[in-house]
PDB file of N, CA and C in Angstrom:
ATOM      1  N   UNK A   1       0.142   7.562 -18.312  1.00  0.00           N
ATOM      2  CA  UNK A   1      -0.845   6.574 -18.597  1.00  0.00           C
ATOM      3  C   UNK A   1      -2.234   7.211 -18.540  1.00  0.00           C
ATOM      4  N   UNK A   2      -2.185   8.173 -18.788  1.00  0.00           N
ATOM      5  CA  UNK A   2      -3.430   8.840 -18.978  1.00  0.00           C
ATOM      6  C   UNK A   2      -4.305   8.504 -19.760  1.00  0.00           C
ATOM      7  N   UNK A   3      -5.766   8.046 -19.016  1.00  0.00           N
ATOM      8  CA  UNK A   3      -6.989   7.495 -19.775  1.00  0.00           C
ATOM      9  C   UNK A   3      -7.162   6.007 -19.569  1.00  0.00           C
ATOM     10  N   UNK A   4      -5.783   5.373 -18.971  1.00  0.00           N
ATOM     11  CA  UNK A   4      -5.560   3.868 -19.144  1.00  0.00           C
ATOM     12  C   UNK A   4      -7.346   4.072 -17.586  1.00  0.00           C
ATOM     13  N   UNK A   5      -7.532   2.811 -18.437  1.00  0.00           N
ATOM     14  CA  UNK A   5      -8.932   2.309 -17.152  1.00  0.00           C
ATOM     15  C   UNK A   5      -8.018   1.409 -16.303  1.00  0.00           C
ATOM     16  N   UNK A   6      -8.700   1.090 -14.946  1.00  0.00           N
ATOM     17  CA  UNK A   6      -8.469  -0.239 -14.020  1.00  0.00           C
ATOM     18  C   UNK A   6      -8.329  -1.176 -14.675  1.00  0.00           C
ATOM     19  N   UNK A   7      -9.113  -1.313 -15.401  1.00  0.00           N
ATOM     20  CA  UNK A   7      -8.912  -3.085 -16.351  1.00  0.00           C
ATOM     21  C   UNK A   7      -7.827  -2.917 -17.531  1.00  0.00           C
ATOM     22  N   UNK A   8      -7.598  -1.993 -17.640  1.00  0.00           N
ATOM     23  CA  UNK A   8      -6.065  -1.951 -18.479  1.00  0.00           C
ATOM     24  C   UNK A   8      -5.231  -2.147 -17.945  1.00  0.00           C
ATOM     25  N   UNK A   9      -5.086  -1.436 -16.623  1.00  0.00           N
ATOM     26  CA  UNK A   9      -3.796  -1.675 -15.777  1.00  0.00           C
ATOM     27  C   UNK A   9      -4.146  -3.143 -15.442  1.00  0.00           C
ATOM     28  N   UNK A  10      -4.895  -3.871 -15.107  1.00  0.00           N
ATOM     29  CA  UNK A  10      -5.107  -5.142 -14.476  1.00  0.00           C
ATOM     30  C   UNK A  10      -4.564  -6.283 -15.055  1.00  0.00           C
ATOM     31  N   UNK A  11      -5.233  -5.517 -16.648  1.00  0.00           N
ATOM     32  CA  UNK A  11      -5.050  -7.031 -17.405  1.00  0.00           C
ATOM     33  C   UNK A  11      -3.699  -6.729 -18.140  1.00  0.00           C
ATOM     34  N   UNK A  12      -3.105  -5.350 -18.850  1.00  0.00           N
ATOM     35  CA  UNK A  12      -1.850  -5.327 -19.197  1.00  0.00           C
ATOM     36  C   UNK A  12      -0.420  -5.309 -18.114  1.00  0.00           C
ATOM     37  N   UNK A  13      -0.521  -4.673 -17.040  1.00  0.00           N
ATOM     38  CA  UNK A  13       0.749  -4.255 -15.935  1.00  0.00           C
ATOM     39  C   UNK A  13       0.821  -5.989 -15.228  1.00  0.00           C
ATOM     40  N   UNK A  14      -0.701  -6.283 -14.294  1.00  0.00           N
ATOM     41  CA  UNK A  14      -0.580  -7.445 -13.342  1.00  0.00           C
ATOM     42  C   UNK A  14      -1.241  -8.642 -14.209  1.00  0.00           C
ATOM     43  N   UNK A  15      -1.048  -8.964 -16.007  1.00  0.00           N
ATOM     44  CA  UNK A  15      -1.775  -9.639 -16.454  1.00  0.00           C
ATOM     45  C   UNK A  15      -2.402 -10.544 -16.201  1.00  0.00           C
ATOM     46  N   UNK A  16      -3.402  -9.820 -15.458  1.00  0.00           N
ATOM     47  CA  UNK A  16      -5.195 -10.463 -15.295  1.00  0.00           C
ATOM     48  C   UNK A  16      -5.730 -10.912 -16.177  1.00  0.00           C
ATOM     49  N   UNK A  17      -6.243 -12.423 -15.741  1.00  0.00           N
ATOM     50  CA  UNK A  17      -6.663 -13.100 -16.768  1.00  0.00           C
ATOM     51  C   UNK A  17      -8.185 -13.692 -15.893  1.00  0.00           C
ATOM     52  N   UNK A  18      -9.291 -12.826 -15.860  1.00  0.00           N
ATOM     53  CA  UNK A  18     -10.430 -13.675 -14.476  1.00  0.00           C
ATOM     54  C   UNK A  18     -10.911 -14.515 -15.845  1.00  0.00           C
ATOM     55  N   UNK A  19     -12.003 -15.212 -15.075  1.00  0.00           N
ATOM     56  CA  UNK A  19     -12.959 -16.221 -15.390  1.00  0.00           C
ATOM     57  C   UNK A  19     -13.468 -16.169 -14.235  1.00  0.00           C
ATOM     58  N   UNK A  20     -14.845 -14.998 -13.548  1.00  0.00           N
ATOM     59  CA  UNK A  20     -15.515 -14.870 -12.684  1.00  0.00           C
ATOM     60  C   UNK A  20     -16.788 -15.807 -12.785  1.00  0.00           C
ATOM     61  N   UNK A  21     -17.090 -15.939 -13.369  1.00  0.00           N
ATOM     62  CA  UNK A  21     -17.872 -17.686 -13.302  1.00  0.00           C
ATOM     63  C   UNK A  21     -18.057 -18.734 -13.203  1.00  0.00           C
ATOM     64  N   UNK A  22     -16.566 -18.661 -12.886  1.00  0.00           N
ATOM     65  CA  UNK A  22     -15.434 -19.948 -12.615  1.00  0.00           C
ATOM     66  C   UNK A  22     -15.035 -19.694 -11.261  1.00  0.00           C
ATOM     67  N   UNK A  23     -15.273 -18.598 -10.941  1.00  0.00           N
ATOM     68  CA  UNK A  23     -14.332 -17.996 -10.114  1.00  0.00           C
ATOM     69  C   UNK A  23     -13.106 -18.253  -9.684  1.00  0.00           C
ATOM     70  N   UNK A  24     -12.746 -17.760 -10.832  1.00  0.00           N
ATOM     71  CA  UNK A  24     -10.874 -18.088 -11.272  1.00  0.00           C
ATOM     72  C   UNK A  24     -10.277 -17.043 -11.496  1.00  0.00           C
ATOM     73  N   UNK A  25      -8.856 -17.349 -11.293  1.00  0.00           N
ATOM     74  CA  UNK A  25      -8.395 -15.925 -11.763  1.00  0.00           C
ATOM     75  C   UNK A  25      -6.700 -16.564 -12.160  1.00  0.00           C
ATOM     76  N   UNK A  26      -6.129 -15.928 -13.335  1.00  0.00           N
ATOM     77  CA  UNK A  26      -5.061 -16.381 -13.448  1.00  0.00           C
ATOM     78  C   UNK A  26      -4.308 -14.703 -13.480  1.00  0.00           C
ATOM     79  N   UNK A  27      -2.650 -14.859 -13.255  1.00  0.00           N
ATOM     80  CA  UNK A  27      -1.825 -13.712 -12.992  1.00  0.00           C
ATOM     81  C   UNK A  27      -0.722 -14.048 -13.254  1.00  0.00           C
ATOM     82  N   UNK A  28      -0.163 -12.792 -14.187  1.00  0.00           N
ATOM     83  CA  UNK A  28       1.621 -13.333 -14.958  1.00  0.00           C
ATOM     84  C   UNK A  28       1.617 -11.639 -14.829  1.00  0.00           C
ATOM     85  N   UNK A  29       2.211 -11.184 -13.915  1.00  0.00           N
ATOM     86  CA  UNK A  29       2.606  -9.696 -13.589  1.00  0.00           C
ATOM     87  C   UNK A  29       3.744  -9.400 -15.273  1.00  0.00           C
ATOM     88  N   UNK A  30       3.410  -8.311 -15.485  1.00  0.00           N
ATOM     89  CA  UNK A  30       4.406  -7.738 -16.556  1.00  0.00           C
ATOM     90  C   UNK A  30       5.160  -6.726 -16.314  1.00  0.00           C
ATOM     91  N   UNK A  31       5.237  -6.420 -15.065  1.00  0.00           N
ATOM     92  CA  UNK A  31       6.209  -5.086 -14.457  1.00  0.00           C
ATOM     93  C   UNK A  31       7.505  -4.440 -15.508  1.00  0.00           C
ATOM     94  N   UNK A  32       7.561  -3.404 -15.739  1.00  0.00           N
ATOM     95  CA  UNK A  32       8.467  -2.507 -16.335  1.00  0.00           C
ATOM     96  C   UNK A  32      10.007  -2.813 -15.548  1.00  0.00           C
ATOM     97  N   UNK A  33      10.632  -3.079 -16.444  1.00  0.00           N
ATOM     98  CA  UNK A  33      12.522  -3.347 -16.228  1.00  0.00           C
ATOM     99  C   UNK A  33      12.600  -2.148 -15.022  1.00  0.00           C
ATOM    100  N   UNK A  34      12.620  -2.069 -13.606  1.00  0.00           N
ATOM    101  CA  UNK A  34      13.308  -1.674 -12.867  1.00  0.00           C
ATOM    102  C   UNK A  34      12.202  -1.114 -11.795  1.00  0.00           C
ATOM    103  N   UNK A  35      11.084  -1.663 -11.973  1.00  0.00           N
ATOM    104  CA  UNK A  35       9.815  -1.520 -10.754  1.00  0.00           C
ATOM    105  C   UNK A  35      10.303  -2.430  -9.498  1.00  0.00           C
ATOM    106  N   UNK A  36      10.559  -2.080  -8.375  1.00  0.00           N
ATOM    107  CA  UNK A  36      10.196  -2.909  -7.305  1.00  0.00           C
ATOM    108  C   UNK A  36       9.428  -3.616  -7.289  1.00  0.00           C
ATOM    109  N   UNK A  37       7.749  -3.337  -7.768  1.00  0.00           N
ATOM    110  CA  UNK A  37       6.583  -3.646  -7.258  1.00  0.00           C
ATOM    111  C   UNK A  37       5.565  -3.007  -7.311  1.00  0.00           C
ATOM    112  N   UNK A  38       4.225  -3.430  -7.701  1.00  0.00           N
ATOM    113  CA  UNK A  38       3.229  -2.832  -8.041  1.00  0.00           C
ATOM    114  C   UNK A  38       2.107  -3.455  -7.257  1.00  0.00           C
ATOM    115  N   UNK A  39       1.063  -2.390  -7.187  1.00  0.00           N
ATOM    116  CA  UNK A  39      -0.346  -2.933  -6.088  1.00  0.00           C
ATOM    117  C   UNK A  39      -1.653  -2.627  -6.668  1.00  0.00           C
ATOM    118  N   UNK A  40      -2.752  -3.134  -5.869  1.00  0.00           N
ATOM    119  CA  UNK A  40      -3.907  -3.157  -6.724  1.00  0.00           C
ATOM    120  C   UNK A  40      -4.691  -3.518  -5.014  1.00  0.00           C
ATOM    121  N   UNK A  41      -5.447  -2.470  -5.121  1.00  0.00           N
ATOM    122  CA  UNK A  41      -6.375  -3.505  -3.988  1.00  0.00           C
ATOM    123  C   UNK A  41      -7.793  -2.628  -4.190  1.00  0.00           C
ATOM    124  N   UNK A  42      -8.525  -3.530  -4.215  1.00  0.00           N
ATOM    125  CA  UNK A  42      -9.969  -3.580  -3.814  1.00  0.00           C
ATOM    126  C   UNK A  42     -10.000  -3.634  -5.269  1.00  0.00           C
ATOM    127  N   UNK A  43      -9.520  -4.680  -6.178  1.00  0.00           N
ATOM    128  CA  UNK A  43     -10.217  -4.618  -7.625  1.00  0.00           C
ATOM    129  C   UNK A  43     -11.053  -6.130  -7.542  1.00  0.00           C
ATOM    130  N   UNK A  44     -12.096  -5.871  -8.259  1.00  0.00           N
ATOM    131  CA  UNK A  44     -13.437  -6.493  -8.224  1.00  0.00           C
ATOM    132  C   UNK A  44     -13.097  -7.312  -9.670  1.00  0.00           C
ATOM    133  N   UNK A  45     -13.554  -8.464  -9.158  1.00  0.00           N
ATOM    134  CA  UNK A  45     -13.960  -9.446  -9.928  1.00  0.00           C
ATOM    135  C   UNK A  45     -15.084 -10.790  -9.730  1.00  0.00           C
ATOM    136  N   UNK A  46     -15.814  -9.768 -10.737  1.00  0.00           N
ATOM    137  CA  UNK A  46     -17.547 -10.597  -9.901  1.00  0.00           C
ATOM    138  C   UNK A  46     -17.762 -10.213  -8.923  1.00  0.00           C
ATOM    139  N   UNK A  47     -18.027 -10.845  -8.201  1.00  0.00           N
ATOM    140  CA  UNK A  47     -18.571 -10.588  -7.047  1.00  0.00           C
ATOM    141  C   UNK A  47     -17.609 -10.282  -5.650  1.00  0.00           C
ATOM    142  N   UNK A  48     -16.154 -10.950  -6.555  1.00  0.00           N
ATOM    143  CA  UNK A  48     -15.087 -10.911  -5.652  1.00  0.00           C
ATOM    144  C   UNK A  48     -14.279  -9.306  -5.735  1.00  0.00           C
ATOM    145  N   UNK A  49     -13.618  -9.059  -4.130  1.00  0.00           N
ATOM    146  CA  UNK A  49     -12.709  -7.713  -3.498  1.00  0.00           C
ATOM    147  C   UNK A  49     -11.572  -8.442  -3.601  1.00  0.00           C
ATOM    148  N   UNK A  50     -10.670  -7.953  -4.434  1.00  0.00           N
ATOM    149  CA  UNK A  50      -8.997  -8.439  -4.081  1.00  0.00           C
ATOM    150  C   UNK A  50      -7.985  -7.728  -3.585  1.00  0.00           C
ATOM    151  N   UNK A  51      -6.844  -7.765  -3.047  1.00  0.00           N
ATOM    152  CA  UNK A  51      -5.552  -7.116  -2.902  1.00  0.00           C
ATOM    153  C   UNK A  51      -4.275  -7.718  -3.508  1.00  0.00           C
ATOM    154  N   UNK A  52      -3.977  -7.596  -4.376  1.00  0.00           N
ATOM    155  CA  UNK A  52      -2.752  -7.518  -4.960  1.00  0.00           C
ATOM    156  C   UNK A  52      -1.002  -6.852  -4.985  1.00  0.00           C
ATOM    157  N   UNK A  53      -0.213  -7.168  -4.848  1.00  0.00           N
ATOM    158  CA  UNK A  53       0.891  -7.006  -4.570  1.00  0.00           C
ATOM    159  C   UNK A  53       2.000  -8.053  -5.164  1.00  0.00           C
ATOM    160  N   UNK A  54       2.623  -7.368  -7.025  1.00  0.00           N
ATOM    161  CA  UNK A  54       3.599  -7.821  -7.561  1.00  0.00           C
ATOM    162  C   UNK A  54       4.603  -7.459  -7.138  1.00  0.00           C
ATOM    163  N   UNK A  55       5.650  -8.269  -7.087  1.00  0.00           N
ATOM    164  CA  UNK A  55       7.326  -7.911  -7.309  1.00  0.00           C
ATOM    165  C   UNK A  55       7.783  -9.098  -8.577  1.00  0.00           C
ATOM    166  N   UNK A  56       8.940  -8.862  -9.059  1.00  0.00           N
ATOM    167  CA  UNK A  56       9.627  -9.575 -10.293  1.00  0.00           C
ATOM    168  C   UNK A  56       9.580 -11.096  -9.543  1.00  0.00           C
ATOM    169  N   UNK A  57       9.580 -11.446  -8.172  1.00  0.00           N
ATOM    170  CA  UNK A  57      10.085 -12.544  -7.386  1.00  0.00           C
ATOM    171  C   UNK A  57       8.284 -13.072  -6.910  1.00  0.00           C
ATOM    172  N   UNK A  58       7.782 -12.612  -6.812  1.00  0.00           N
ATOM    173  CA  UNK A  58       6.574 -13.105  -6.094  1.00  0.00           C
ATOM    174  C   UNK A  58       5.133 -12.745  -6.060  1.00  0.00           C
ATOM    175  N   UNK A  59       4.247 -12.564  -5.587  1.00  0.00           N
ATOM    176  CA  UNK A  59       2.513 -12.555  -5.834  1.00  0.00           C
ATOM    177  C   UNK A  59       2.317 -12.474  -4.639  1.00  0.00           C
ATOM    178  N   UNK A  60       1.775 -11.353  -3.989  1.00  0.00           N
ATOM    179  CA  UNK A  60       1.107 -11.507  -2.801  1.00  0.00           C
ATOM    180  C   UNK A  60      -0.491 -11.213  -2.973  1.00  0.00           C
ATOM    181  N   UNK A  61      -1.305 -12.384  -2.717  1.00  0.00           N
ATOM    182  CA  UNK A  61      -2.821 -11.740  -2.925  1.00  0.00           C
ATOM    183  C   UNK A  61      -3.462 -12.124  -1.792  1.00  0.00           C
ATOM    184  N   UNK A  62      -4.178 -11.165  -1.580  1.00  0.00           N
ATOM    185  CA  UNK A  62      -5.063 -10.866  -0.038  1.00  0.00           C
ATOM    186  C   UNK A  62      -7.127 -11.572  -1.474  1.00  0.00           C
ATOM    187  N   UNK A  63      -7.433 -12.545  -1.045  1.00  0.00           N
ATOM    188  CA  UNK A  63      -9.083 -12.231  -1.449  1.00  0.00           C
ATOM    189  C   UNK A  63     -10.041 -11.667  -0.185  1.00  0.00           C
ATOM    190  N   UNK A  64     -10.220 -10.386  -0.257  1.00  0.00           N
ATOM    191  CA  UNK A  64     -11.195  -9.355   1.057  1.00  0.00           C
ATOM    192  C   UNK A  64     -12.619  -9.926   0.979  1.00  0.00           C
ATOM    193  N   UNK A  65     -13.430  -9.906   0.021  1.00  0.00           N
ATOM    194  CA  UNK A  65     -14.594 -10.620   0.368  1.00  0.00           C
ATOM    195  C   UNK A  65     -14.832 -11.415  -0.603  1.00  0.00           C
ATOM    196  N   UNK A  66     -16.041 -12.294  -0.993  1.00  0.00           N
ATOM    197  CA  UNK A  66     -16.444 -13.144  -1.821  1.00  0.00           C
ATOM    198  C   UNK A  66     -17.056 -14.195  -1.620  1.00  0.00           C
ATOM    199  N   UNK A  67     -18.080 -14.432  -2.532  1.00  0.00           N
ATOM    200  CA  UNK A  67     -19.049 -15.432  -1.809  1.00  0.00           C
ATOM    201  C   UNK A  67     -18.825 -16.751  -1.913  1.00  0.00           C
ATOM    202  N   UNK A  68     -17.494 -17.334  -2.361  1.00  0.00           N
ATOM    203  CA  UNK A  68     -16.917 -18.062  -2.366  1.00  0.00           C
ATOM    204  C   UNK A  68     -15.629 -18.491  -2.278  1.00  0.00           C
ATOM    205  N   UNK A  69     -14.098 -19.375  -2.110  1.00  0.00           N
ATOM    206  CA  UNK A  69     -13.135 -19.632  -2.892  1.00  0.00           C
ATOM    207  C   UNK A  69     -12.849 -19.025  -4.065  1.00  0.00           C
ATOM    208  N   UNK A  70     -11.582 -18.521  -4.047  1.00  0.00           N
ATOM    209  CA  UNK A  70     -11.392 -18.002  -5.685  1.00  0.00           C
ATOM    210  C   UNK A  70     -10.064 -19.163  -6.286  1.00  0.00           C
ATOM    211  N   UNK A  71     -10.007 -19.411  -7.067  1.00  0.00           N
ATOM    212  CA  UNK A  71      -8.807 -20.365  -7.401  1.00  0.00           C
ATOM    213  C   UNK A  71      -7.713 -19.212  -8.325  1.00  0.00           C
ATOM    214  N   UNK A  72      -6.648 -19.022  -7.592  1.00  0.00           N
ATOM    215  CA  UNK A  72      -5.595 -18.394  -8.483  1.00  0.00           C
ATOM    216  C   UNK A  72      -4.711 -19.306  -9.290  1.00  0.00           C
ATOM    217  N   UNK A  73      -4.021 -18.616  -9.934  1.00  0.00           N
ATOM    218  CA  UNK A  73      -3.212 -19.485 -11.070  1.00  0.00           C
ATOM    219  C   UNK A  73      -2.324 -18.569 -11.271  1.00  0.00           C
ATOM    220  N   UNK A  74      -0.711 -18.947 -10.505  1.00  0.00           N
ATOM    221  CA  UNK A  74       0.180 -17.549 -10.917  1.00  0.00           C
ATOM    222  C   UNK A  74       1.617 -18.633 -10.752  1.00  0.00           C
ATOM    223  N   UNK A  75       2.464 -18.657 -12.326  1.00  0.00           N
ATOM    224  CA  UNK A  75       3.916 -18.987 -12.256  1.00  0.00           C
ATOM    225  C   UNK A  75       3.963 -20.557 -12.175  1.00  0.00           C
ATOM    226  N   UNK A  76       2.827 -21.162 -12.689  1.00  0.00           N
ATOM    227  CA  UNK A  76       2.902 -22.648 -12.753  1.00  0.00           C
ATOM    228  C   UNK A  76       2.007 -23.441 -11.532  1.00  0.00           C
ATOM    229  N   UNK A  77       1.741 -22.266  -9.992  1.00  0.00           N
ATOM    230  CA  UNK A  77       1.134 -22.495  -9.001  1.00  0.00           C
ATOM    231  C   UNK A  77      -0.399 -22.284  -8.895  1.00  0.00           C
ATOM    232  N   UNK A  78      -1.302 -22.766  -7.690  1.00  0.00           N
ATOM    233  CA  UNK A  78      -2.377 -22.707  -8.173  1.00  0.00           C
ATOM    234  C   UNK A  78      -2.446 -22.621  -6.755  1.00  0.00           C
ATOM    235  N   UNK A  79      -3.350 -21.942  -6.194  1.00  0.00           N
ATOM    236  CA  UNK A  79      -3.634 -21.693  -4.467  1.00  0.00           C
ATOM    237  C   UNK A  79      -5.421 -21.653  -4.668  1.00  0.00           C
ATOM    238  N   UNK A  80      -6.192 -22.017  -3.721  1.00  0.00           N
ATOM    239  CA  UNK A  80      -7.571 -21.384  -3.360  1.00  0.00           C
ATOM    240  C   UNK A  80      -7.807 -21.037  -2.420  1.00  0.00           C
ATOM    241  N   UNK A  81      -8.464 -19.467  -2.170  1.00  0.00           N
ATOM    242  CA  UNK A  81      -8.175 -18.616  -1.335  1.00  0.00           C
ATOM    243  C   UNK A  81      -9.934 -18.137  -0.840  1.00  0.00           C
ATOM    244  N   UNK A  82     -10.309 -18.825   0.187  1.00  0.00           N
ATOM    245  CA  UNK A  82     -11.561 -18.479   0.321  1.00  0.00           C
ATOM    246  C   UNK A  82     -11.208 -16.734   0.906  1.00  0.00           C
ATOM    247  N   UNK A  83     -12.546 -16.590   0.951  1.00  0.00           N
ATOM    248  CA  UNK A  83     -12.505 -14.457   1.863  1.00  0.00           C
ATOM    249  C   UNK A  83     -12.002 -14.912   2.783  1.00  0.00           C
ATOM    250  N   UNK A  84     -11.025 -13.833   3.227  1.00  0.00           N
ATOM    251  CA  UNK A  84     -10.544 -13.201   4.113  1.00  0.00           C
ATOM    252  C   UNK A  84      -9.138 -13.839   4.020  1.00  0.00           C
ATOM    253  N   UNK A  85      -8.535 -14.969   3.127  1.00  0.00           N
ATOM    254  CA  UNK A  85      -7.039 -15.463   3.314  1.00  0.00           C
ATOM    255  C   UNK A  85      -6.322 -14.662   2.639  1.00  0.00           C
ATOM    256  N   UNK A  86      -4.880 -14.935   2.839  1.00  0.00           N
ATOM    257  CA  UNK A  86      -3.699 -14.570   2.374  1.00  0.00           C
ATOM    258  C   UNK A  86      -3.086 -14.932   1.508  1.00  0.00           C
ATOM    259  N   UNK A  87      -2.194 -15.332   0.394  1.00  0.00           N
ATOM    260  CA  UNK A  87      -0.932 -16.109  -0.018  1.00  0.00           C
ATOM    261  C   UNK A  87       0.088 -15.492  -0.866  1.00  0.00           C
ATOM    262  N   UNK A  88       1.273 -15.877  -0.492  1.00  0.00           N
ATOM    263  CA  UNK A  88       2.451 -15.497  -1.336  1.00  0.00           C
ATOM    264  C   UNK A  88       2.898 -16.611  -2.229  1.00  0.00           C
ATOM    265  N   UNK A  89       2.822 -16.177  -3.667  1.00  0.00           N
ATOM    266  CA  UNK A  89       2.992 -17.114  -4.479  1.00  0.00           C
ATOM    267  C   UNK A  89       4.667 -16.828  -5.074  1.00  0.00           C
TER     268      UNK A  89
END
């Protein structure tokens, strides 16, 4: 994957979909036929620090800082995750 940027991997591998003005973020992971699981942490959106953690089964996202709530949107679910929470979607 040589040359791929952060926001390639973001938006093609963990398909990242932000709306940082919204401060929204939607996620439909696209993992390759036989990945365990893929990670991402400290990717920025706006103003927001995230941690990320796909598997084929679930969404784990950490939001690290931000000057607000972020509203996720992953698999039909919808969580809001002010700084510093957790959730497994």
């Amino acid at each position: 994957m040589a040359g791929a940027s952060l926001r390639d991997v973001a938006e093609g591998l963990f398909g990242i979909s932000p709306l940082a003005h919204r401060h929204e973020l939607t996620v439909a992971p696209r993992l390759p036929s036989g990945w365990p699981a893929a990670h991402l942490r400290g990717l920025p959106l706006g103003a927001h620090r995230l941690n990320l953690r796909a598997t084929p089964e679930a969404l784990e996202l950490e939001h690290t800082s931000g000057p607000q709530p972020l509203t996720i949107h992953y698999a039909g679910h919808q969580a809001i995750l002010a700084p510093g929470e957790r959730v497994t979607l």
